[in-house]
C-alpha atoms as a PDB file:
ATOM      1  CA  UNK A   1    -180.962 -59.087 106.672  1.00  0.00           C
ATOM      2  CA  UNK A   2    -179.038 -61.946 108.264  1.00  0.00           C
ATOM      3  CA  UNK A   3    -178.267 -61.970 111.362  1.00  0.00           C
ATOM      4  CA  UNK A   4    -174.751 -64.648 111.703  1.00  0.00           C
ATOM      5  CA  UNK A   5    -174.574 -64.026 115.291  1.00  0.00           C
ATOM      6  CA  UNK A   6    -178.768 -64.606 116.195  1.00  0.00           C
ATOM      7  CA  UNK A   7    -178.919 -67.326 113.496  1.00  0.00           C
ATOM      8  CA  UNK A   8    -180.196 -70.122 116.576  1.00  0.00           C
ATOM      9  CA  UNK A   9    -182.413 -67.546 118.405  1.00  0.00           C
ATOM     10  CA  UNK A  10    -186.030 -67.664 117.368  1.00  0.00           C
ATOM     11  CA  UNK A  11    -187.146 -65.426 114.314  1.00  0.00           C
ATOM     12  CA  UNK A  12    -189.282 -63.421 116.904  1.00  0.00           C
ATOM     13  CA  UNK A  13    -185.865 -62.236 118.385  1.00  0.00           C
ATOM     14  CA  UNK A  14    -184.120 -61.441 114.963  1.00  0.00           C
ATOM     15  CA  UNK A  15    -186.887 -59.226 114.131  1.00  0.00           C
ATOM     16  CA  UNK A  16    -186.969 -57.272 117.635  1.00  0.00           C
ATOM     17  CA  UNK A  17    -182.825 -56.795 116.511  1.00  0.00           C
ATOM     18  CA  UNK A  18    -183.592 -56.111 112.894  1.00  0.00           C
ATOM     19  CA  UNK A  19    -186.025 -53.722 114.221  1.00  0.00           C
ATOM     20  CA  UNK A  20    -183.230 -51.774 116.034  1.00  0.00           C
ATOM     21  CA  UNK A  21    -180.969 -51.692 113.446  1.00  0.00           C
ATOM     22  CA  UNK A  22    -183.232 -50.164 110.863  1.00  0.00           C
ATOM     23  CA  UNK A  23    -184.395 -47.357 113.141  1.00  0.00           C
ATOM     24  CA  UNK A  24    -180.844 -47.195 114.230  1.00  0.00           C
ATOM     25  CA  UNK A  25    -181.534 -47.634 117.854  1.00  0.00           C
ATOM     26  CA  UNK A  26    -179.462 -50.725 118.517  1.00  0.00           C
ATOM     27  CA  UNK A  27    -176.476 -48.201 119.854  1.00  0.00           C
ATOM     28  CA  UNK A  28    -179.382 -47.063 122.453  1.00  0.00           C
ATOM     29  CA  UNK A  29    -180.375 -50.683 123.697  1.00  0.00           C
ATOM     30  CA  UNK A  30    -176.737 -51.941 124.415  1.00  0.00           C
ATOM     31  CA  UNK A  31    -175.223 -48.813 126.001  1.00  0.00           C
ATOM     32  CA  UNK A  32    -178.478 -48.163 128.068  1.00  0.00           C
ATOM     33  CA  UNK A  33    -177.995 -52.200 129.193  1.00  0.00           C
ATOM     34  CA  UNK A  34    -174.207 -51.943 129.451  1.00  0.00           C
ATOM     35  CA  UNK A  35    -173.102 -48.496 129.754  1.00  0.00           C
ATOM     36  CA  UNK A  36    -169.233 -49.103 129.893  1.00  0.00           C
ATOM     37  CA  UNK A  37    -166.299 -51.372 129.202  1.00  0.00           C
ATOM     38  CA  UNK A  38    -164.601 -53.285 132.255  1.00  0.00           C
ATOM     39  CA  UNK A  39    -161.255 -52.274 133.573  1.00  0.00           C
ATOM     40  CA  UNK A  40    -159.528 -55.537 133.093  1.00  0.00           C
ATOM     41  CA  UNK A  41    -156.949 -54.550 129.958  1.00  0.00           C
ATOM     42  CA  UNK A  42    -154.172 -56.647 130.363  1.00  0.00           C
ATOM     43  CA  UNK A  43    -153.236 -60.150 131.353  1.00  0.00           C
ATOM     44  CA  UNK A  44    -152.210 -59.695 134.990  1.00  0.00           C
ATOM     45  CA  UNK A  45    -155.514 -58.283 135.823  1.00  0.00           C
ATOM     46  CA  UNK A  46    -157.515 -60.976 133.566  1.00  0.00           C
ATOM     47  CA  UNK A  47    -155.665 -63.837 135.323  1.00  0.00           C
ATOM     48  CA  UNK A  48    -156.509 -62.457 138.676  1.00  0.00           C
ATOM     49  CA  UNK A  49    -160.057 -61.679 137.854  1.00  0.00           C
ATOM     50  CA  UNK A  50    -160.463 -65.192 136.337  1.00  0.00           C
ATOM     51  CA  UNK A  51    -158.475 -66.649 139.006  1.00  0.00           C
ATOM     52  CA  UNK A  52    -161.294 -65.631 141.292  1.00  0.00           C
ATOM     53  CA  UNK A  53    -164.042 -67.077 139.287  1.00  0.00           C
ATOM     54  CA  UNK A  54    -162.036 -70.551 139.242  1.00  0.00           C
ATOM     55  CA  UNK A  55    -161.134 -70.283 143.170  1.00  0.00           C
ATOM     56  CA  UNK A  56    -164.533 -69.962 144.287  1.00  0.00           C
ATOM     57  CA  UNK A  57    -166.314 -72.685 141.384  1.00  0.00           C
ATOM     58  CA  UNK A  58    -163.410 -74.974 140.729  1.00  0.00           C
ATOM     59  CA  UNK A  59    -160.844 -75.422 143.513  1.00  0.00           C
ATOM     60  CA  UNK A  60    -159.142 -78.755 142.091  1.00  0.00           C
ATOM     61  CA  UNK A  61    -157.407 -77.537 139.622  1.00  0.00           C
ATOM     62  CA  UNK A  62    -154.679 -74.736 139.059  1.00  0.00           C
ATOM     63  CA  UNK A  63    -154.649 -72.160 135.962  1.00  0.00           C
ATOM     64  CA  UNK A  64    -151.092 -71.708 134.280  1.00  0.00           C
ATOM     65  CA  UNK A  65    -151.858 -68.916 132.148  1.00  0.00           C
ATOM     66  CA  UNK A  66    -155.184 -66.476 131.319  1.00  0.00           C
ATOM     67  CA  UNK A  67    -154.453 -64.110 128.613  1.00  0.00           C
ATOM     68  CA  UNK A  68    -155.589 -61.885 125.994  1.00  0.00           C
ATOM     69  CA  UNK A  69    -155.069 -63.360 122.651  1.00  0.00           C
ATOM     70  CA  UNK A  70    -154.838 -61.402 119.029  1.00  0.00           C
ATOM     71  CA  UNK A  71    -154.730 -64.796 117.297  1.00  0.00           C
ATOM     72  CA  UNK A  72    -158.919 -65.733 118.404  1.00  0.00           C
ATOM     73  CA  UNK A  73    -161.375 -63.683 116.373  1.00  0.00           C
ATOM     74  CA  UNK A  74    -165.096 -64.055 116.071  1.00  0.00           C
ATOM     75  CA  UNK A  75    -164.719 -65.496 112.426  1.00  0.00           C
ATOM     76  CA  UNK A  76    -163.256 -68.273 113.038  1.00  0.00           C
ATOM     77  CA  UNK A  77    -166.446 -68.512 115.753  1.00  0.00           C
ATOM     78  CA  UNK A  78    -164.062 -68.683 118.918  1.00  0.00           C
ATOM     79  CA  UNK A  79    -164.194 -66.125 121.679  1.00  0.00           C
ATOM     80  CA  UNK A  80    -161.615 -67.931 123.813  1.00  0.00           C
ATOM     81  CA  UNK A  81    -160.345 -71.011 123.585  1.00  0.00           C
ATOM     82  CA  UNK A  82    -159.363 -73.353 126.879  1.00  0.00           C
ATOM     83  CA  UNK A  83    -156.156 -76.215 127.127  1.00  0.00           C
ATOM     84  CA  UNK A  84    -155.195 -78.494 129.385  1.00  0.00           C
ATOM     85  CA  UNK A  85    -152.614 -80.836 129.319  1.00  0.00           C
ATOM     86  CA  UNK A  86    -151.004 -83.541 131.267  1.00  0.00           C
ATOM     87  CA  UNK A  87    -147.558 -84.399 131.533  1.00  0.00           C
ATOM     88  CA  UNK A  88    -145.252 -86.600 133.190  1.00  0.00           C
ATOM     89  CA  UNK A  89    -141.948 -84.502 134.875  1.00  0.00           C
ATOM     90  CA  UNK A  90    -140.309 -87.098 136.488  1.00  0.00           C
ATOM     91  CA  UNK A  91    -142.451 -88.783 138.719  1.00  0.00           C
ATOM     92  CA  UNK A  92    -144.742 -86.183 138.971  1.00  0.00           C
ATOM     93  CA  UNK A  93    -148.033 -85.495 136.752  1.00  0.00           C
ATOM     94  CA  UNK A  94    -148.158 -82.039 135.782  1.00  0.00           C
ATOM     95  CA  UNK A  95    -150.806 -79.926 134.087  1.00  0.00           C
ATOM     96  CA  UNK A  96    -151.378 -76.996 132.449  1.00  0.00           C
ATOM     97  CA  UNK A  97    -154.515 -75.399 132.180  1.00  0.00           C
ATOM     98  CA  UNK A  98    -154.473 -72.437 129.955  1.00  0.00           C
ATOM     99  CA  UNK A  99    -157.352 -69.865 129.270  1.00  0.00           C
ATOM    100  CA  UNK A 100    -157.192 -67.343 126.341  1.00  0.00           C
ATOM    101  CA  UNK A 101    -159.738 -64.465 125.762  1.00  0.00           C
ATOM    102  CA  UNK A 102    -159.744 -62.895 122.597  1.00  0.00           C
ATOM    103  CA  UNK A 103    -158.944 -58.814 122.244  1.00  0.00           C
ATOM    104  CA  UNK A 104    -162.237 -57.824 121.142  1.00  0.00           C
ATOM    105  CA  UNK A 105    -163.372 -58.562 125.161  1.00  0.00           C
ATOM    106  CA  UNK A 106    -160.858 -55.829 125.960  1.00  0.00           C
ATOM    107  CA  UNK A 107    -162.952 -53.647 125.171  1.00  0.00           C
ATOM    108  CA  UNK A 108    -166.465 -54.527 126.252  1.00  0.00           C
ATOM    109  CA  UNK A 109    -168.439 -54.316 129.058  1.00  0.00           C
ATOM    110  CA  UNK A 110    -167.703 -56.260 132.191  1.00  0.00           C
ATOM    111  CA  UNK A 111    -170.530 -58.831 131.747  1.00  0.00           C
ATOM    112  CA  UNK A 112    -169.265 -59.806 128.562  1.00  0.00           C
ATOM    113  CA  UNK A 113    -166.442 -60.587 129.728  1.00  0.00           C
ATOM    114  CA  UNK A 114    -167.581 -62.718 132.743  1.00  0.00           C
ATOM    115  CA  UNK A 115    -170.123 -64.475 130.442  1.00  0.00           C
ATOM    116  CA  UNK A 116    -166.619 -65.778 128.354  1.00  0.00           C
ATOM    117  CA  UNK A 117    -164.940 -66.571 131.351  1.00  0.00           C
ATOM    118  CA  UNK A 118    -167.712 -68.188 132.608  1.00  0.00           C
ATOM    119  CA  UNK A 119    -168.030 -70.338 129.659  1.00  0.00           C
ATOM    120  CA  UNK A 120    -164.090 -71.308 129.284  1.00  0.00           C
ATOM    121  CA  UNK A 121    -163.782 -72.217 132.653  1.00  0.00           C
ATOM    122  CA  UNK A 122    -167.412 -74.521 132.509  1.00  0.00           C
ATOM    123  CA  UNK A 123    -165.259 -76.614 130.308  1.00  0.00           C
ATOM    124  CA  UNK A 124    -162.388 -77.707 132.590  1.00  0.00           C
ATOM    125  CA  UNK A 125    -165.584 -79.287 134.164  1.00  0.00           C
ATOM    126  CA  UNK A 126    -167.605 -80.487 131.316  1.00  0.00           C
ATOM    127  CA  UNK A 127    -165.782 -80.520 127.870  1.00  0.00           C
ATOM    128  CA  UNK A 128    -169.151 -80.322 125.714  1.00  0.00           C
ATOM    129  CA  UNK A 129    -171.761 -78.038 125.025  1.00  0.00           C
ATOM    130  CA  UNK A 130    -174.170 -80.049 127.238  1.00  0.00           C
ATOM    131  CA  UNK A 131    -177.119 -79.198 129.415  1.00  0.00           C
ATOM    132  CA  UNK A 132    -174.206 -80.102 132.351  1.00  0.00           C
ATOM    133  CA  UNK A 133    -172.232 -77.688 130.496  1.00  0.00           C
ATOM    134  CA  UNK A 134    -174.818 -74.800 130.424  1.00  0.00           C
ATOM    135  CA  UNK A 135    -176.056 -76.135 134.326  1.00  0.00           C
ATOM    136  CA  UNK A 136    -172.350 -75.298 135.264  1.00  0.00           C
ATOM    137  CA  UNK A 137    -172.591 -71.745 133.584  1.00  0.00           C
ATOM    138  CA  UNK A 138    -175.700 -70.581 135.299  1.00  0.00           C
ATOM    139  CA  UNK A 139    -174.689 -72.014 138.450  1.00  0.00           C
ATOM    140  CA  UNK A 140    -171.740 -69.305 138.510  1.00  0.00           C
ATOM    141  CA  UNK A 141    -173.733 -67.032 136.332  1.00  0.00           C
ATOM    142  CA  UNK A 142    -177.514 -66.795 136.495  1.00  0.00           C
ATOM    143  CA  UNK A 143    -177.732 -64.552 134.113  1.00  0.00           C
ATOM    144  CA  UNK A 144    -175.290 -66.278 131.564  1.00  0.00           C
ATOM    145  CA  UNK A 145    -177.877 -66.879 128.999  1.00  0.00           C
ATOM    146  CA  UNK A 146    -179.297 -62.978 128.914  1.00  0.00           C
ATOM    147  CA  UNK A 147    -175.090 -62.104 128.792  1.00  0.00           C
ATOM    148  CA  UNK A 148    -174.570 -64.652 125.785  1.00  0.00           C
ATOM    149  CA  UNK A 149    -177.596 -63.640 123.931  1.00  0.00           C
ATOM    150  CA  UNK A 150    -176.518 -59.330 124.388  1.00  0.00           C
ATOM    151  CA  UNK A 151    -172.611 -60.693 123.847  1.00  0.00           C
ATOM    152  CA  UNK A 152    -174.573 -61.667 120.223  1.00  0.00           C
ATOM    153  CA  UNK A 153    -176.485 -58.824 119.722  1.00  0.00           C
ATOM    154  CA  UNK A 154    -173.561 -56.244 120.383  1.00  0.00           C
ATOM    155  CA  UNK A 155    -171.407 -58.585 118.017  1.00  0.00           C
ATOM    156  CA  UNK A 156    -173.796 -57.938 115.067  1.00  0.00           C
ATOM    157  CA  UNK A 157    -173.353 -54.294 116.498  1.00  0.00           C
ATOM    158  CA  UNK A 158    -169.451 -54.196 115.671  1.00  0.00           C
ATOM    159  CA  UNK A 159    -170.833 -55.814 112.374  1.00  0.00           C
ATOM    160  CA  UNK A 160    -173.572 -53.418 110.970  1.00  0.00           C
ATOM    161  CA  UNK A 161    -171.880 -49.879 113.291  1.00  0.00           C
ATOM    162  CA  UNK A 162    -169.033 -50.314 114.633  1.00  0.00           C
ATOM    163  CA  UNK A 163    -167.743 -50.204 118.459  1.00  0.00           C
ATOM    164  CA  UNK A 164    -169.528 -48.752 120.927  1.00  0.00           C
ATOM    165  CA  UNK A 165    -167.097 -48.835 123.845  1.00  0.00           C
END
C-alpha cells in the first residue's frame, strides 16, 4: 500500500503506519495522541489565535487577513497558502500579508493546527523550504516536526477511514 502522505519518511516508518492500518489500530494511535479537535472554528478566532503566534515571533510586520479557506485542499498538496504584497497608496508603502488555512484544519486537533500556522507564518521570514525555514519552525514549535509527521499520518487516516474528529 502507498502511503502519498509518508512517501519522504523512511520505509521503517511506512511500515510501523501500514502496520496500523491493517490491524485497524491507526484510529487508536491518533486519538490516544490527540484526543480532540481545537476550538478555533471560524475566522475571528483563527486571526486572533494566529495573531498571537505572529506578535510574539514576528513583530515587524502586520497580518491583514487569516482565514479559513474552502478553495485549499490536500490534493492540490497545499494546507494553507501565505501572500504578501506591496503597494504604493500615495506616498505610503502598504502591505498586505494574508494567511489562509484550509477547512479540513477546522476540524482537527489543536496541534495540527499550530503546526500549519507555524509553517505559514515561517515564510513571511524565510520564503523557502530551507533548513532557515525549518530553524524558524522549531524555534516557535519544538515539536513541529513530530506535529507535521502525525498531521501526515492522520491525513492518510481521512484517506483509508475517514474523520476521526
Amino acid at each position: 500500500m502507498k502511503l502519498k502522505y509518508l512517501n519522504n519518511y523512511p520505509e521503517n516508518l511506512q511500515n510501523q503506519i501500514r502496520e496500523l492500518i491493517e490491524k485497524d489500530k491507526l484510529s487508536n494511535y491518533i486519538l490516544n495522541k490527540y484526543p480532540t479537535k481545537h476550538e478555533h472554528q471560524n475566522d475571528k478566532a483563527l486571526y486572533a489565535y494566529t495573531n498571537a503566534f505572529k506578535n510574539s515571533y514576528l513583530k515587524k510586520f502586520t497580518l491583514s487577513k487569516v482565514l479559513y479557506d474552502g478553495k485549499i485542499n490536500v490534493i492540490k498538496n497545499a494546507l494553507g497558502t501565505h501572500t504578501f504584497v506591496s503597494r504604493v497608496q500615495g506616498g505610503k508603502l502598504k502591505a498586505k500579508n494574508e494567511i489562509r488555512i484550509g477547512t479540513i484544519f477546522k476540524n482537527m486537533p489543536e496541534e495540527f493546527l499550530r503546526m500549519i500556522v507555524v509553517h505559514e507564518l515561517a515564510h513571511f521570514k524565510e520564503k523557502e523550504h530551507n533548513k532557515a525555514f525549518y530553524k524558524f519552525c522549531t524555534y516557535i514549535e519544538p515539536n513541529y516536526h513530530q506535529f507535521e509527521f502525525d498531521l501526515r499520518v492522520y491525513l492518510t487516516h481521512l484517506d483509508e477511514v475517514g474523520s476521526l474528529y
